[in-house]
PDB file of N, CA and C in Angstrom:
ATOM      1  N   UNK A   1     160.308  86.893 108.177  1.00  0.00           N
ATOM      2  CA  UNK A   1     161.248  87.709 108.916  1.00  0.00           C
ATOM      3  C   UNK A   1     160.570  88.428 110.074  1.00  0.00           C
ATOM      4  N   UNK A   2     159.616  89.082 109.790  1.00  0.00           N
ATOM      5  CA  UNK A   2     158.731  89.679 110.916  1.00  0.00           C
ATOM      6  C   UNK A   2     157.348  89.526 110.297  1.00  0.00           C
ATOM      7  N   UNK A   3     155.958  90.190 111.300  1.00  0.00           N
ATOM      8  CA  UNK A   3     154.947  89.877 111.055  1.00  0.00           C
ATOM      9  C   UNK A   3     154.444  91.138 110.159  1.00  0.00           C
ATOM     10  N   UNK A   4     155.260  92.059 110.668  1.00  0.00           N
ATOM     11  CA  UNK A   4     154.753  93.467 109.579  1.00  0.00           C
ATOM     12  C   UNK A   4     156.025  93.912 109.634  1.00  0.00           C
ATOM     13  N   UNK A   5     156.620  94.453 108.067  1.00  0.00           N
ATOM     14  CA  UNK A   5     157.435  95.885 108.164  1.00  0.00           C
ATOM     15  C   UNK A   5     157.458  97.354 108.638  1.00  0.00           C
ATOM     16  N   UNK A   6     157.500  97.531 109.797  1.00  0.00           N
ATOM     17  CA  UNK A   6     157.679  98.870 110.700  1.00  0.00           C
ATOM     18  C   UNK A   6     158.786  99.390 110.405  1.00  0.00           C
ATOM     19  N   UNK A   7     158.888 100.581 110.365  1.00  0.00           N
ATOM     20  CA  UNK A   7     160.323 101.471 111.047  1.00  0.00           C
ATOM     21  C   UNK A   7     161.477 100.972 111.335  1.00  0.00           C
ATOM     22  N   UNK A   8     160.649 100.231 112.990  1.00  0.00           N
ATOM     23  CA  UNK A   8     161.781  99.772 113.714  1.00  0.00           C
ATOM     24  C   UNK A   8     162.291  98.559 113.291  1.00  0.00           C
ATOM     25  N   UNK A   9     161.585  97.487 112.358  1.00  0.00           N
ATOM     26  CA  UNK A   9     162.127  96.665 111.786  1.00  0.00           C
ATOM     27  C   UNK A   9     163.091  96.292 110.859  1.00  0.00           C
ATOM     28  N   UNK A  10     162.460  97.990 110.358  1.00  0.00           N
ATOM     29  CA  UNK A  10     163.859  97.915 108.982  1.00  0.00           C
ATOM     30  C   UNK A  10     165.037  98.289 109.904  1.00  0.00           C
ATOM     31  N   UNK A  11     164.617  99.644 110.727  1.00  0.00           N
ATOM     32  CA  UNK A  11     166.213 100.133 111.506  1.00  0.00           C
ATOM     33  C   UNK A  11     166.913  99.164 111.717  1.00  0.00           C
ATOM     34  N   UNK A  12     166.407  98.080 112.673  1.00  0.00           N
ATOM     35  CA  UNK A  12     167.060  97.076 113.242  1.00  0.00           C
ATOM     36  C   UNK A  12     168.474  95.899 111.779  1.00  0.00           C
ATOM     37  N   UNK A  13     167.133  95.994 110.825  1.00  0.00           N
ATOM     38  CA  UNK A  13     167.884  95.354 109.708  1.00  0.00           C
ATOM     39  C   UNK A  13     169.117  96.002 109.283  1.00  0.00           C
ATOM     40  N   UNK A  14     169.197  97.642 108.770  1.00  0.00           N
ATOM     41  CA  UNK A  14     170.424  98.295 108.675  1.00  0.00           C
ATOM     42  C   UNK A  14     171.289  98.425 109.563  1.00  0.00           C
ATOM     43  N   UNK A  15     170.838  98.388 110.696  1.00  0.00           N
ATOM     44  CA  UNK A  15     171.742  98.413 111.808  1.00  0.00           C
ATOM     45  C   UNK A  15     172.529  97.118 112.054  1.00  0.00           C
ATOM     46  N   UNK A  16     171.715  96.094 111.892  1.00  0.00           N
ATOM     47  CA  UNK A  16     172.758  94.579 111.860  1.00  0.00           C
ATOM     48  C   UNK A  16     173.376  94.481 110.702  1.00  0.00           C
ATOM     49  N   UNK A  17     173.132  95.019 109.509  1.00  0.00           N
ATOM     50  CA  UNK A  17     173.963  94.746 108.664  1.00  0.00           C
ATOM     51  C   UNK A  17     175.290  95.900 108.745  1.00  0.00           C
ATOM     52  N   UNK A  18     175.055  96.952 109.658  1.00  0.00           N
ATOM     53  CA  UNK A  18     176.540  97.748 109.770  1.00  0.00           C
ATOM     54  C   UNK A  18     176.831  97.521 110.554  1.00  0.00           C
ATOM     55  N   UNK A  19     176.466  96.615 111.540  1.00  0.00           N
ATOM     56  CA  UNK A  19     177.455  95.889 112.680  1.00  0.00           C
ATOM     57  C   UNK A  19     178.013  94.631 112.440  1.00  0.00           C
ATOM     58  N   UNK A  20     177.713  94.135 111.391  1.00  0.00           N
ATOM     59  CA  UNK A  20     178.449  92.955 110.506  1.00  0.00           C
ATOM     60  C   UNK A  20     179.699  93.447 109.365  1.00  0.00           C
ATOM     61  N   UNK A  21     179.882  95.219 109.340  1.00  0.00           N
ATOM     62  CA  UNK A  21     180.469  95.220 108.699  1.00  0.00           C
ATOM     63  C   UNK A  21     180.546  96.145 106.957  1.00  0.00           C
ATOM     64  N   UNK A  22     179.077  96.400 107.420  1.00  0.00           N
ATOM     65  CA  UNK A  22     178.760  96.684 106.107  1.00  0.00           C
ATOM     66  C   UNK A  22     178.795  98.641 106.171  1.00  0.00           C
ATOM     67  N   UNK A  23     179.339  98.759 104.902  1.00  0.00           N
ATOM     68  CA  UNK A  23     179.319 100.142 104.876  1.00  0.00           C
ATOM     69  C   UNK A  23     178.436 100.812 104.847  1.00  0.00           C
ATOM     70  N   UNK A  24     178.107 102.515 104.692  1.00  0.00           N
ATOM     71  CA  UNK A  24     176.781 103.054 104.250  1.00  0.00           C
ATOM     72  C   UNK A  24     176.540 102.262 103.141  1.00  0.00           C
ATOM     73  N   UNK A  25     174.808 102.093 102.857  1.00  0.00           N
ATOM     74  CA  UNK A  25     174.301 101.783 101.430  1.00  0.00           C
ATOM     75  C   UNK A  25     174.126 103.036 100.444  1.00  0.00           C
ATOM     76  N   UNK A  26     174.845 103.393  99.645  1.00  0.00           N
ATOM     77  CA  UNK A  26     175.067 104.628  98.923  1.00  0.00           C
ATOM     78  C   UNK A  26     173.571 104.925  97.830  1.00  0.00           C
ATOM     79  N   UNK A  27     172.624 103.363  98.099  1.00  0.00           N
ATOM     80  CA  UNK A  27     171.804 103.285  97.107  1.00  0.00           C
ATOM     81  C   UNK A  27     171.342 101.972  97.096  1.00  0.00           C
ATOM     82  N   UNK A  28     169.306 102.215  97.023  1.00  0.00           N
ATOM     83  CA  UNK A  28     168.780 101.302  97.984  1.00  0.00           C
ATOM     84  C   UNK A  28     167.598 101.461  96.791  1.00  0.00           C
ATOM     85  N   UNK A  29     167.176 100.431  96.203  1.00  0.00           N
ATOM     86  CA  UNK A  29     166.151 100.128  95.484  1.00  0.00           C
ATOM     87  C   UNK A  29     164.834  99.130  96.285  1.00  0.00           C
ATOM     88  N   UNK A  30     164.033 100.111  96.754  1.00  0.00           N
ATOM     89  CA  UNK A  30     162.850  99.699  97.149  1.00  0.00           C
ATOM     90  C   UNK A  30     161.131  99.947  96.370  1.00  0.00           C
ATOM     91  N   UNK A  31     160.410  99.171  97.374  1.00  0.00           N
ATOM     92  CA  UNK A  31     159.179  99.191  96.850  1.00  0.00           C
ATOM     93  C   UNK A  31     158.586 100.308  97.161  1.00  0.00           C
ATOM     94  N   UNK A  32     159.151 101.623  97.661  1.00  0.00           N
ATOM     95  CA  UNK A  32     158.341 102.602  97.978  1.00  0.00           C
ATOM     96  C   UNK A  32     157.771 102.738  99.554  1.00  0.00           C
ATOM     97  N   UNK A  33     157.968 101.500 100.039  1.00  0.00           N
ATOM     98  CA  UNK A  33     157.741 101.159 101.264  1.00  0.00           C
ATOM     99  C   UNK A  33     157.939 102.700 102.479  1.00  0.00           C
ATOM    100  N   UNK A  34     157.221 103.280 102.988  1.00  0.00           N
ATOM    101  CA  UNK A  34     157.675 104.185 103.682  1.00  0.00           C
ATOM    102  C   UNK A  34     158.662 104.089 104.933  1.00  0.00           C
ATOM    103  N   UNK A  35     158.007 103.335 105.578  1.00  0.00           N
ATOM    104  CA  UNK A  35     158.786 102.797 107.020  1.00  0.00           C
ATOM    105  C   UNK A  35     160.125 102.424 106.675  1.00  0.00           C
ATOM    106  N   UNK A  36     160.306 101.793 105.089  1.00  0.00           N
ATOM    107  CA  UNK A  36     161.411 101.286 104.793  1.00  0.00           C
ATOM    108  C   UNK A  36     162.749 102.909 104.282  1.00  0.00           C
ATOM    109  N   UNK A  37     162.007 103.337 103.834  1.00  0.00           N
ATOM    110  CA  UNK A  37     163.022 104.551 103.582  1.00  0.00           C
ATOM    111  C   UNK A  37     162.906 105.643 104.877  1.00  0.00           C
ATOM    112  N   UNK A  38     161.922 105.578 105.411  1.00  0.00           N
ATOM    113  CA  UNK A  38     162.331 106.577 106.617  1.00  0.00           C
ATOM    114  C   UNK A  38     163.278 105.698 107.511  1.00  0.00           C
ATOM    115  N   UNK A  39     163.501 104.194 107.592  1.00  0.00           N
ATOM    116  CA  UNK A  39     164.466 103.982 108.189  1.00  0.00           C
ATOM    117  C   UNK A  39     166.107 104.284 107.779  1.00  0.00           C
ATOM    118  N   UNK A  40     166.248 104.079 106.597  1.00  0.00           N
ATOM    119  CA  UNK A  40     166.969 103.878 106.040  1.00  0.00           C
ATOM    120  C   UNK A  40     167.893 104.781 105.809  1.00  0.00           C
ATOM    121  N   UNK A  41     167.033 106.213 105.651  1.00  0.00           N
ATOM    122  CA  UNK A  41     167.418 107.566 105.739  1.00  0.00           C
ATOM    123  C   UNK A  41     168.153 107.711 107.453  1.00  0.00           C
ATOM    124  N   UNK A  42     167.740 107.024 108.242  1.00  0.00           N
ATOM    125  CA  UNK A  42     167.816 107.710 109.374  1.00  0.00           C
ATOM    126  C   UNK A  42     169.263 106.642 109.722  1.00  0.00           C
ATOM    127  N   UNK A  43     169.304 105.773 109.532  1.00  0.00           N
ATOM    128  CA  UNK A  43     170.616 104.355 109.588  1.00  0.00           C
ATOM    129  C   UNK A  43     171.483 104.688 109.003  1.00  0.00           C
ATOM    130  N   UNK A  44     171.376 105.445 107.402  1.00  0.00           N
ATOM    131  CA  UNK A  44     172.277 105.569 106.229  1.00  0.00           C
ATOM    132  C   UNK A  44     172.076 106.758 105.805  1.00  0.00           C
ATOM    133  N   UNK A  45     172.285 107.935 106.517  1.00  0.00           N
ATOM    134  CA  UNK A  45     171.638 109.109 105.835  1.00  0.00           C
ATOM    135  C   UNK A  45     172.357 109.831 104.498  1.00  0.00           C
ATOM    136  N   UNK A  46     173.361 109.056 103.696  1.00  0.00           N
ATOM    137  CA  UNK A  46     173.853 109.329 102.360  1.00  0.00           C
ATOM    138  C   UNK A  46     173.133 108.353 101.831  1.00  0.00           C
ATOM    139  N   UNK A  47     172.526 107.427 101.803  1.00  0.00           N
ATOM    140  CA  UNK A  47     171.823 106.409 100.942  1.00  0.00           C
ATOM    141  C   UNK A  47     170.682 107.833  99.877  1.00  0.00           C
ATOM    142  N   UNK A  48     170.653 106.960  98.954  1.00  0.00           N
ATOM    143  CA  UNK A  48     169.733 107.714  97.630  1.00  0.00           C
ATOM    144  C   UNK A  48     168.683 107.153  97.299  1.00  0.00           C
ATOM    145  N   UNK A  49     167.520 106.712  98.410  1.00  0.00           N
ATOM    146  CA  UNK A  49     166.727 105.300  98.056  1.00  0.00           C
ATOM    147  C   UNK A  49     165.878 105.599  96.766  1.00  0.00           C
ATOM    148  N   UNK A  50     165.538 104.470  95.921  1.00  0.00           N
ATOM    149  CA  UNK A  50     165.468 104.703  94.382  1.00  0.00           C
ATOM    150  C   UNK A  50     163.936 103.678  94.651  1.00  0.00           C
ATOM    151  N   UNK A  51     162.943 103.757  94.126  1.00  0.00           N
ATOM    152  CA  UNK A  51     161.332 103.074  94.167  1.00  0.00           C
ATOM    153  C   UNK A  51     161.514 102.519  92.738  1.00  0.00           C
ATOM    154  N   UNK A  52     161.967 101.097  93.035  1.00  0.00           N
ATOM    155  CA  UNK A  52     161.736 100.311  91.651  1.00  0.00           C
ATOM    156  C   UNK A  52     160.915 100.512  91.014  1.00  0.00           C
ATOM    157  N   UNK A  53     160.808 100.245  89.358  1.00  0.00           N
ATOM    158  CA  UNK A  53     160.218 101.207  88.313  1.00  0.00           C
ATOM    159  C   UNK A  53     159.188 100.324  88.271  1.00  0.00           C
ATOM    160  N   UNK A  54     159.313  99.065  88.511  1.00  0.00           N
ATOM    161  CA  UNK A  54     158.029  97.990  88.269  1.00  0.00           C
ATOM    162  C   UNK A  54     156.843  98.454  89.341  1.00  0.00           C
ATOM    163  N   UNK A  55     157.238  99.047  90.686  1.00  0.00           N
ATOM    164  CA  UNK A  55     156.849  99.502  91.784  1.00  0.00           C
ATOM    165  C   UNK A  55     155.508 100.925  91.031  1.00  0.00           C
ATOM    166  N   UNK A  56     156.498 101.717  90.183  1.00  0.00           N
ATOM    167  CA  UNK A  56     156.130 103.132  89.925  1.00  0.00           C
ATOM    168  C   UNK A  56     154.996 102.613  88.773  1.00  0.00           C
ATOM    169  N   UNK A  57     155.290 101.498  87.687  1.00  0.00           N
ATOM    170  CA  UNK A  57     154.629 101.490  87.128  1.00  0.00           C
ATOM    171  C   UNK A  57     153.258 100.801  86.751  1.00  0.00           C
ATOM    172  N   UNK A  58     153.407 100.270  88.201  1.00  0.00           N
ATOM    173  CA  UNK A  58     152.030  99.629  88.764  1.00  0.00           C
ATOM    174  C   UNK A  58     151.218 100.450  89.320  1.00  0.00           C
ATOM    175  N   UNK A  59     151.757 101.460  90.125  1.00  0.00           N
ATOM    176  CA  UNK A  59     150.661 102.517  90.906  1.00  0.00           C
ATOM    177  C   UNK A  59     150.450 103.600  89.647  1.00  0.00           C
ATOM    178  N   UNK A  60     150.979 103.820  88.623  1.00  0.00           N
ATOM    179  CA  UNK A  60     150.483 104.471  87.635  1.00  0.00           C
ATOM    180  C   UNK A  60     149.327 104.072  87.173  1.00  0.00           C
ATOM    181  N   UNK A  61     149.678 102.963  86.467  1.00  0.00           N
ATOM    182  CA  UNK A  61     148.478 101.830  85.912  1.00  0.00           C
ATOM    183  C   UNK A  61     147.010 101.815  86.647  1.00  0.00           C
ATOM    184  N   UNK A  62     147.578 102.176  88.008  1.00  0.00           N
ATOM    185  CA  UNK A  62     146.195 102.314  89.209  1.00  0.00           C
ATOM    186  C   UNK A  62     145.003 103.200  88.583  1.00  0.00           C
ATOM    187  N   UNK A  63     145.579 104.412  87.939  1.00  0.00           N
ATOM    188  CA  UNK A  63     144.851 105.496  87.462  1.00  0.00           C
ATOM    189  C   UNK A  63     143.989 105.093  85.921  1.00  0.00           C
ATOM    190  N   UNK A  64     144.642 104.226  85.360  1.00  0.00           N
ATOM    191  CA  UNK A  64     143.979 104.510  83.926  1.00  0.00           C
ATOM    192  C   UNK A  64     142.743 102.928  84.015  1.00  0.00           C
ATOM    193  N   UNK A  65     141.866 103.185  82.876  1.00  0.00           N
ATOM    194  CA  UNK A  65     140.652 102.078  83.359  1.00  0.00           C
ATOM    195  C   UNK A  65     141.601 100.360  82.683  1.00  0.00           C
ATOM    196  N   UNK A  66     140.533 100.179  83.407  1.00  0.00           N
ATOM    197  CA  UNK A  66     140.938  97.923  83.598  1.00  0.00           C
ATOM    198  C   UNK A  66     141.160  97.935  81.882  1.00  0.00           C
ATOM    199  N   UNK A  67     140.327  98.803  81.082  1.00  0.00           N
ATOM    200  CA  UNK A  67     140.273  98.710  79.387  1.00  0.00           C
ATOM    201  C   UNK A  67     141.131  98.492  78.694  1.00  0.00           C
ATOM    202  N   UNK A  68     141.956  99.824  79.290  1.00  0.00           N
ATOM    203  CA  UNK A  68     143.007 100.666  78.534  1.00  0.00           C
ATOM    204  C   UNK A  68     144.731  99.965  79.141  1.00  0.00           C
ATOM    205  N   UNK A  69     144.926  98.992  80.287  1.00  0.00           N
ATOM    206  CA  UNK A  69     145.484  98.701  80.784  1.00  0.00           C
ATOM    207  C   UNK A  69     146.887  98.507  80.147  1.00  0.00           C
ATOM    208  N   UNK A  70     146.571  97.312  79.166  1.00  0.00           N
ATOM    209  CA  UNK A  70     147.534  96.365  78.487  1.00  0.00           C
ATOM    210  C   UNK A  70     148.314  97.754  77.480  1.00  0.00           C
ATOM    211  N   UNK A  71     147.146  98.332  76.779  1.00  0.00           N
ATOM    212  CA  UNK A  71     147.675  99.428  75.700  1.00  0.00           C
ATOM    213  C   UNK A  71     148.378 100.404  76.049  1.00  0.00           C
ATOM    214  N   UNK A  72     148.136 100.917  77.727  1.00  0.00           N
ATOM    215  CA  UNK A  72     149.277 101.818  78.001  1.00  0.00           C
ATOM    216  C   UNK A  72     150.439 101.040  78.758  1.00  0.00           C
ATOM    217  N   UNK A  73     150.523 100.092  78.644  1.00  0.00           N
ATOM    218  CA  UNK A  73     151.643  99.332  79.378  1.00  0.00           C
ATOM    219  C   UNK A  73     152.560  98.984  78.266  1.00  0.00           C
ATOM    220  N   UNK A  74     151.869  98.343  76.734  1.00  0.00           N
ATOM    221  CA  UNK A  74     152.930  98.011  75.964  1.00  0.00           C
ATOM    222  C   UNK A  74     153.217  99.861  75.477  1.00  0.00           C
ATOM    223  N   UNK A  75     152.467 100.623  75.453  1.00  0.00           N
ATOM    224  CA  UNK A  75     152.633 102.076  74.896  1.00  0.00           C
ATOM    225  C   UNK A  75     154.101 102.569  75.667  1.00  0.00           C
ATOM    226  N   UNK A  76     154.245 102.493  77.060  1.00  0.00           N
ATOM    227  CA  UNK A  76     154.731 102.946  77.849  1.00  0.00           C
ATOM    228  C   UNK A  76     156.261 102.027  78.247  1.00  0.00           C
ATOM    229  N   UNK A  77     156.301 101.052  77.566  1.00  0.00           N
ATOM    230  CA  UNK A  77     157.596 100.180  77.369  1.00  0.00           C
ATOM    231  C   UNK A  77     158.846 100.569  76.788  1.00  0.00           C
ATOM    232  N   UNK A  78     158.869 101.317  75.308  1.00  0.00           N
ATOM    233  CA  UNK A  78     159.826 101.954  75.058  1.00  0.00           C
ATOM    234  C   UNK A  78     160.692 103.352  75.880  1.00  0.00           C
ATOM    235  N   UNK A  79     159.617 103.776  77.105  1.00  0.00           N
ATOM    236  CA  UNK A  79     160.223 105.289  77.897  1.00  0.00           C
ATOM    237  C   UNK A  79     161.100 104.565  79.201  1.00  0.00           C
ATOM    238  N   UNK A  80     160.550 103.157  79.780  1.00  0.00           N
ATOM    239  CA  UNK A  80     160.747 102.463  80.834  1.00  0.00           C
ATOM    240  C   UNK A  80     162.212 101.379  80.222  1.00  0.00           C
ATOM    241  N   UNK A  81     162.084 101.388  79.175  1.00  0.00           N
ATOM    242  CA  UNK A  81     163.221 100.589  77.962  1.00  0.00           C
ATOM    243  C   UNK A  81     164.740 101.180  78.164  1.00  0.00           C
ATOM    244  N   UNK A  82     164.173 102.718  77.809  1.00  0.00           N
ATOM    245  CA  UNK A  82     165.103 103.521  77.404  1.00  0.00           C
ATOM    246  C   UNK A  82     166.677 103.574  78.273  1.00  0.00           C
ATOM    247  N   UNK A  83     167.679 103.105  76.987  1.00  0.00           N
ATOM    248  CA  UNK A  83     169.214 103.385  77.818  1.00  0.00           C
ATOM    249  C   UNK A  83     169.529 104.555  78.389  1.00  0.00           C
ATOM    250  N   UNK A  84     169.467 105.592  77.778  1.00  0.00           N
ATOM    251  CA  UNK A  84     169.150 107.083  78.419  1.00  0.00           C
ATOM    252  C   UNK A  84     168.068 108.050  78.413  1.00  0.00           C
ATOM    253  N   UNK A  85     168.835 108.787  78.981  1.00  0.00           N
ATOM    254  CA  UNK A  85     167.797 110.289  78.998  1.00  0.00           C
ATOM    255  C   UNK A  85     167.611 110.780  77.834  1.00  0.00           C
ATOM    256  N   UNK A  86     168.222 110.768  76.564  1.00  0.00           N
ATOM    257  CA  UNK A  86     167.782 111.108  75.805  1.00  0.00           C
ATOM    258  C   UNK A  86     166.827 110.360  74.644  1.00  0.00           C
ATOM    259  N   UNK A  87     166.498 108.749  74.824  1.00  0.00           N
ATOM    260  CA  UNK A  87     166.115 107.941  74.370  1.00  0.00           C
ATOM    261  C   UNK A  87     164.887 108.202  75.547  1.00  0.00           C
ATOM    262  N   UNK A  88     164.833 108.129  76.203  1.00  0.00           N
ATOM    263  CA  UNK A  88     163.201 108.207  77.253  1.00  0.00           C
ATOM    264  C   UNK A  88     163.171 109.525  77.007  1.00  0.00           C
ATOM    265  N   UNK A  89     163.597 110.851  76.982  1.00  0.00           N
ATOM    266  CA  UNK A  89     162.576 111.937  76.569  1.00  0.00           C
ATOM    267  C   UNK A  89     161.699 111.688  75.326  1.00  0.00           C
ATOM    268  N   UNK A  90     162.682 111.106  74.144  1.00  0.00           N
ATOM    269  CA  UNK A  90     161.910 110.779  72.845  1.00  0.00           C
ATOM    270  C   UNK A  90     160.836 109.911  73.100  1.00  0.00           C
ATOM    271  N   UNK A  91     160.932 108.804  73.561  1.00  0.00           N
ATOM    272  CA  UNK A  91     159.816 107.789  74.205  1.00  0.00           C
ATOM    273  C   UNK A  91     158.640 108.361  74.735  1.00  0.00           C
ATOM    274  N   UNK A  92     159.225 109.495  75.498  1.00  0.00           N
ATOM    275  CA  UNK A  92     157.810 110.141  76.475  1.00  0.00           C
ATOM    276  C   UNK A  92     157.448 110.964  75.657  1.00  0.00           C
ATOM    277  N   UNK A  93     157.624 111.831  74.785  1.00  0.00           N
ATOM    278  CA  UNK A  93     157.282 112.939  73.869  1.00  0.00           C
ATOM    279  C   UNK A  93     156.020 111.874  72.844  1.00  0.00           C
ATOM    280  N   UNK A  94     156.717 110.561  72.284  1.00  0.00           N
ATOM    281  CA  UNK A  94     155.833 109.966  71.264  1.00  0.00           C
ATOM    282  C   UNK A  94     154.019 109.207  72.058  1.00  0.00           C
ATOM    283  N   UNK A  95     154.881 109.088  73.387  1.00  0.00           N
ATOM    284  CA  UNK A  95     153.643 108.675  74.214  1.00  0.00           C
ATOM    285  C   UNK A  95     152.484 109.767  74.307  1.00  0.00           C
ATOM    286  N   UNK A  96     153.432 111.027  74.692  1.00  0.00           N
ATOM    287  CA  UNK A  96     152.323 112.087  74.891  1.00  0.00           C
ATOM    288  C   UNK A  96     151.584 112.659  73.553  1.00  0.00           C
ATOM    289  N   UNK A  97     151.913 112.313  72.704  1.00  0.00           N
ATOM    290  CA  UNK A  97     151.305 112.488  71.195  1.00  0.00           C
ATOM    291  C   UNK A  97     150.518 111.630  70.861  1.00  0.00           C
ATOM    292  N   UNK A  98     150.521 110.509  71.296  1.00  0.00           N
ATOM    293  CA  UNK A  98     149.778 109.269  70.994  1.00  0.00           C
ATOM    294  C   UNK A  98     148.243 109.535  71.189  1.00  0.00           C
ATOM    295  N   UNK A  99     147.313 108.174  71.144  1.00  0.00           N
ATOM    296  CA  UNK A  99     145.912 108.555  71.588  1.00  0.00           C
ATOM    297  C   UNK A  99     145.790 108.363  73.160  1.00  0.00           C
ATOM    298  N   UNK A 100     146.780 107.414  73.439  1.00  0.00           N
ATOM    299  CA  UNK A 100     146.645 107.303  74.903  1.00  0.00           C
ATOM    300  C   UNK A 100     147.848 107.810  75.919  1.00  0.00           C
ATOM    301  N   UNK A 101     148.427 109.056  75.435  1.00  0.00           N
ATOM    302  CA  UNK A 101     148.757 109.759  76.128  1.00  0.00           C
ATOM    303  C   UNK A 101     148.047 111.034  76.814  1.00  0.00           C
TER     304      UNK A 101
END
């Protein structure tokens, strides 16, 4: 599509897609991408952009050692699982009790 994602690349993208028709995006699941939500904000400024969880739970993972990787990933499955808020507080409470919380 382009050679790098800029700003002006995404603008351009929201902007052709509301000149085709398309309404505000009320809600925009990205990679965290900055350029991508400062555009997006500025094209769609009711949009709620949301940083996919696979996104969040890779740059977490960044922090803990190459060791411990796999064990806090399956550890951390039931909070990322969870149908609600009250099923992921319980999830996160048993994590933080754990050894590798």
């Amino acid at each position: 599509m382009a050679e790098n994602a800029c700003a002006s690349f995404w603008a351009t993208v929201y902007n052709v897609l509301q000149a085709r028709g398309q309404g505000n995006i009320l809600i925009a699941v990205t990679d965290g991408l900055k350029a991508m939500t400062q555009a997006l904000e500025t094209a769609c400024p009711k949009t709620e952009p949301q940083t996919c969880i696979v996104y969040l739970i890779r740059a977490s993972i960044a922090f803990i050692s190459q060791r411990d990787h796999k064990s806090v990933r399956n550890a951390l499955k039931p909070f990322y699982q969870a149908v609600d808020a009250e099923q992921a507080e319980r999830a996160l409470q048993a994590f933080e009790i754990s050894e590798l919380g």
